[in-house]
Protein backbone atom coordinates (compact mmCIF):
# COMPACT_ATOMS: atom_id res chain seq x y z
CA UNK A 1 -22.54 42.84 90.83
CA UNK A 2 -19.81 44.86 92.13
CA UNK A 3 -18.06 43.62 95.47
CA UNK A 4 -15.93 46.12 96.17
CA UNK A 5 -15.73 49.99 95.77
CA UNK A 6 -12.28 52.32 95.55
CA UNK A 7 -11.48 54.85 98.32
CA UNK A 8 -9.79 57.81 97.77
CA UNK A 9 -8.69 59.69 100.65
CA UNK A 10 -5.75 62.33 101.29
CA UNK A 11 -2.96 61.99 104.04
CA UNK A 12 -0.75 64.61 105.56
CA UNK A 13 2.72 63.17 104.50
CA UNK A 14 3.66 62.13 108.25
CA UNK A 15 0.48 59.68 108.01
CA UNK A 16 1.87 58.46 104.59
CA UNK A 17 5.45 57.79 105.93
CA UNK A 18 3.67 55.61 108.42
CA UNK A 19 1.83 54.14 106.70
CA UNK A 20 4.36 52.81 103.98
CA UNK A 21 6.82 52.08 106.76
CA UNK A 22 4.07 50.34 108.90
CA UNK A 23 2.99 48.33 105.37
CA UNK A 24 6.76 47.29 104.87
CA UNK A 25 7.46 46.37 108.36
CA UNK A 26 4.31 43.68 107.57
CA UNK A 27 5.28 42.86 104.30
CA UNK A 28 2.73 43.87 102.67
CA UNK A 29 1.63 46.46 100.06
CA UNK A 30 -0.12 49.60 100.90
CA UNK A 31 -3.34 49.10 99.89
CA UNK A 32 -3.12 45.26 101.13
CA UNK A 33 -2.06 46.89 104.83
CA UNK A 34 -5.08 49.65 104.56
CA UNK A 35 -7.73 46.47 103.31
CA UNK A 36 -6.52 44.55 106.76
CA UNK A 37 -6.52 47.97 109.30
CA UNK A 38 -10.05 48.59 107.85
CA UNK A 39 -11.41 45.28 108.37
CA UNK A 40 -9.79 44.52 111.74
CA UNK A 41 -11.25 48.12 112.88
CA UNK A 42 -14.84 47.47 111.65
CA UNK A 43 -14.92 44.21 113.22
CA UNK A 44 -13.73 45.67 116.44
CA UNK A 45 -16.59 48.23 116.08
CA UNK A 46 -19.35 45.37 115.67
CA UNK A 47 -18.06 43.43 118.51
CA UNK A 48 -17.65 47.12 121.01
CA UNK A 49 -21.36 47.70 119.39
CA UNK A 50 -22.76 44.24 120.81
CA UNK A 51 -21.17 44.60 124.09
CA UNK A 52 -22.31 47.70 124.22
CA UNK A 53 -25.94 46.32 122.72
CA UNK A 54 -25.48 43.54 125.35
CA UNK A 55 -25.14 46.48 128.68
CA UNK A 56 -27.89 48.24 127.35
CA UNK A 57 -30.44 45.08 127.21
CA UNK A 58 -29.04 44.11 130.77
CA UNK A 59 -30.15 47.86 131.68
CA UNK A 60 -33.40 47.10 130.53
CA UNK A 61 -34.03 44.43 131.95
CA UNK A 62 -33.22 45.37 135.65
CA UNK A 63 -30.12 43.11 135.28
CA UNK A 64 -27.85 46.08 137.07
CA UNK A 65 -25.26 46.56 140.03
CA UNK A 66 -24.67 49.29 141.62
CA UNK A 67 -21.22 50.82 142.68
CA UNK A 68 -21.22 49.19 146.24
CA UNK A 69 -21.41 45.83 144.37
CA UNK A 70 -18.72 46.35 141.88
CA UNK A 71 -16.63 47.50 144.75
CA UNK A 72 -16.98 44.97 147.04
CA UNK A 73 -16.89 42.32 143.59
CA UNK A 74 -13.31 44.29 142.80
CA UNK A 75 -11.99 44.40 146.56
CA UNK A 76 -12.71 40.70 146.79
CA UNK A 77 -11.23 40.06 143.60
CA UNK A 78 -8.00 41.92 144.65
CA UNK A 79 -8.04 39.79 147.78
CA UNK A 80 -8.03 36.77 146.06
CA UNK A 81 -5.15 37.67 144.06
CA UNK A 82 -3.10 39.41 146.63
CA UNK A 83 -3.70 35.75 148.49
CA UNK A 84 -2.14 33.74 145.63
């Protein structure tokens, strides 16, 4: 079974600059660099997705606020700092 898959895609050479500088500045090689931005994106996508997931289900359930309450939840909030 195959585990991974090549990707081919084209970058303006501005991007590519970047990209080898950003790859050398880490230490790392280019396709090593784009491996790591594509798996620390996608997992940042799953996580905003089950947050997001999370809201909706909340929504559903009648578990809501409405703007008065986050207001008065953020003015108190600033209070308390503002008293520290």
């Amino acid at each position: 079974m195959k585990t991974s898959e090549p990707l081919t895609i084209d970058l303006d050479a501005e991007t590519l600059a970047s990209l080898q500088a950003a790859s050398v500045w880490r230490g790392m090689s280019v396709t090593d660099y784009v491996k790591s931005a594509v798996e620390t994106a996608t997992r940042k996508d799953g996580e905003l997705a089950a947050l997001v997931q999370e809201g909706l289900d909340d929504i559903d359930a009648g578990r809501v606020y409405t703007q008065e309450q986050v207001e008065a939840w953020f003015e108190a909030r600033h209070r308390d700092i503002a008293a520290e």
